[in-house]
C-alpha atoms as a PDB file:
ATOM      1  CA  UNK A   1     -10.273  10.675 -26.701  1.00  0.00           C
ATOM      2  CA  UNK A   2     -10.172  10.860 -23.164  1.00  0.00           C
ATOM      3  CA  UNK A   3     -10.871  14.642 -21.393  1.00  0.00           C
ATOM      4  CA  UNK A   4     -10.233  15.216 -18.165  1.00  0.00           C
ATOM      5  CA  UNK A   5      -9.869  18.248 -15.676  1.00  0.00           C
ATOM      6  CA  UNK A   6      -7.162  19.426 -14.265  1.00  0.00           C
ATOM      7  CA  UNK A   7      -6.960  18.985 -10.557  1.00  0.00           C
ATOM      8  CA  UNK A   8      -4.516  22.258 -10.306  1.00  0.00           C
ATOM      9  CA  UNK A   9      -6.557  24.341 -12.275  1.00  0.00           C
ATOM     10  CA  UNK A  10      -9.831  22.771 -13.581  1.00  0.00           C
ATOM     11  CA  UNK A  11      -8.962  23.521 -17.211  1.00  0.00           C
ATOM     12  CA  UNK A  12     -10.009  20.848 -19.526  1.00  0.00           C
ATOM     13  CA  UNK A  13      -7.481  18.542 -20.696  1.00  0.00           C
ATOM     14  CA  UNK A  14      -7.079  16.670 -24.060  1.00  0.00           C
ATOM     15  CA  UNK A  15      -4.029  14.809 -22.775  1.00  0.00           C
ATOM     16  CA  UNK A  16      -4.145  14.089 -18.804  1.00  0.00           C
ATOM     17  CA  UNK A  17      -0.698  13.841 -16.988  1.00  0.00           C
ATOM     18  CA  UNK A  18      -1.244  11.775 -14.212  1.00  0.00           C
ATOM     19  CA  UNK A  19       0.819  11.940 -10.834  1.00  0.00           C
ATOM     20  CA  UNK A  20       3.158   9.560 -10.046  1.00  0.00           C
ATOM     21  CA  UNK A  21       2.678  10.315  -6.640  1.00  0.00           C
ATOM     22  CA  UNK A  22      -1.114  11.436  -5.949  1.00  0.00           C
ATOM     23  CA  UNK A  23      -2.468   9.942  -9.271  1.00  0.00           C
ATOM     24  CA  UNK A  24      -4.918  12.791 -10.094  1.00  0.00           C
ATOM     25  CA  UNK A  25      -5.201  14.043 -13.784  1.00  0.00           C
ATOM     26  CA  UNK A  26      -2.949  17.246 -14.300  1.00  0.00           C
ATOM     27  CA  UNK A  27      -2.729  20.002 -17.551  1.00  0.00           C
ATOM     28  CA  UNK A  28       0.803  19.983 -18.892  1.00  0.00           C
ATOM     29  CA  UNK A  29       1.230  23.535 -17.249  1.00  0.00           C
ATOM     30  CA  UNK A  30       0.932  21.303 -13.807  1.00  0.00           C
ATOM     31  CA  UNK A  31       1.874  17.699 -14.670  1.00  0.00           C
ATOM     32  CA  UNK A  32       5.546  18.311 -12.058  1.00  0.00           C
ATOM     33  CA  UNK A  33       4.331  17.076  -8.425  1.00  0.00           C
ATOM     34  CA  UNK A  34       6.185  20.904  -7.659  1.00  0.00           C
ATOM     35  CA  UNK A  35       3.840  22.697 -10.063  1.00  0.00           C
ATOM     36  CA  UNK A  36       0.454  21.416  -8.441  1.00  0.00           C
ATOM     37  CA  UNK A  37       1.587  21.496  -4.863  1.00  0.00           C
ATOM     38  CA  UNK A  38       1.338  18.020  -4.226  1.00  0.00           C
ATOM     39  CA  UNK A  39       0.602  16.787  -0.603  1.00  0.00           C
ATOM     40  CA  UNK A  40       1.729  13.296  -1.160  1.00  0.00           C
ATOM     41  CA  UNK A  41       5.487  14.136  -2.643  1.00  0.00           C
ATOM     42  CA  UNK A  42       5.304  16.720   0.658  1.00  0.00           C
ATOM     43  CA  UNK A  43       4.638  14.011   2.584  1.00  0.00           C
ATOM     44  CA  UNK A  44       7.285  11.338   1.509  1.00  0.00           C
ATOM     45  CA  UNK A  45       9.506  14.741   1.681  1.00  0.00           C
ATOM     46  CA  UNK A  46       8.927  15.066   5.187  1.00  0.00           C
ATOM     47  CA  UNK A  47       9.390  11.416   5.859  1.00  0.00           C
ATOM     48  CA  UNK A  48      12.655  10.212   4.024  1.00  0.00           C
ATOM     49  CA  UNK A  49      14.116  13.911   5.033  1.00  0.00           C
ATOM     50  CA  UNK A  50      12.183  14.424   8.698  1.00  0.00           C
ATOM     51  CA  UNK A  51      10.547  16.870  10.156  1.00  0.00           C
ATOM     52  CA  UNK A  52      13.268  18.847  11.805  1.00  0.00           C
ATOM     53  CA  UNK A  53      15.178  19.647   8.853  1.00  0.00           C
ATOM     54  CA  UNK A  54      11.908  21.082   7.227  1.00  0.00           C
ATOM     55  CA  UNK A  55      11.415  23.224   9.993  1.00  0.00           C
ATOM     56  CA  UNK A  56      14.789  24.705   9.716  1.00  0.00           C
ATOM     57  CA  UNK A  57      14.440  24.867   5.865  1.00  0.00           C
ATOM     58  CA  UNK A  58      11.015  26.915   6.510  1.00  0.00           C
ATOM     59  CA  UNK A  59      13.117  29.468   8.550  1.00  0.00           C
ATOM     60  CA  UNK A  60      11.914  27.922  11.671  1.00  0.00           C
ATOM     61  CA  UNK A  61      13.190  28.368  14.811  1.00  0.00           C
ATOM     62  CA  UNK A  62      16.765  27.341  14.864  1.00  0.00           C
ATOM     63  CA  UNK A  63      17.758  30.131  12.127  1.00  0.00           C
ATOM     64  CA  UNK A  64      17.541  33.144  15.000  1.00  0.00           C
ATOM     65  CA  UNK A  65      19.319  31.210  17.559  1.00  0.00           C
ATOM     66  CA  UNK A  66      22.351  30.569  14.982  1.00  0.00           C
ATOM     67  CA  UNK A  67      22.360  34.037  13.764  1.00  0.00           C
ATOM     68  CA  UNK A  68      22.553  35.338  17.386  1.00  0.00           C
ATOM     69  CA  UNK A  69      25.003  32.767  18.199  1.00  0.00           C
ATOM     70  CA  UNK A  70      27.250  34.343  15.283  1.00  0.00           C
ATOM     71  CA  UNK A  71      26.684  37.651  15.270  1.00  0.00           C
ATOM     72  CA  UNK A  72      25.620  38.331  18.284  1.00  0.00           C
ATOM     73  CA  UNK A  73      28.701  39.349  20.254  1.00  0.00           C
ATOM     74  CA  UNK A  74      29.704  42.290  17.372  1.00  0.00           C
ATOM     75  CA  UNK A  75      25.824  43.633  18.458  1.00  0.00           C
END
């Protein structure tokens, strides 16, 4: 039987998940890409959705602008 570590957590793993995305070994408490962080899944994230609509998704910015823009004349 193969036992592996997880990546995540380093736990020791009778049944390894493995990542469809950054093909480490995972625990089943970390097999989801969202569980363990992964950088790749960011990554094609940022690329099929770009990088400005993650920056307004990560309050960036554009938020305070829009907010003043609306509520800014009742202030």
């Amino acid at each position: 039987m193969l036992e592996e570590k997880c990546a995540y957590c380093g736990d020791m793993t009778d049944m390894p998940f493995e990542c469809n995305y950054c093909k480490d070994p995972f625990c089943s408490e970390h097999r989801l890409p969202e569980d363990h962080r992964c950088v790749k899944l960011s990554q094609l994230r940022a690329k099929r959705f770009g990088e400005k609509r993650k920056i307004i998704r990560d309050g960036g910015t554009g938020k305070k602008n829009k907010f003043r823009k609306m509520f800014g004349r009742f202030g």
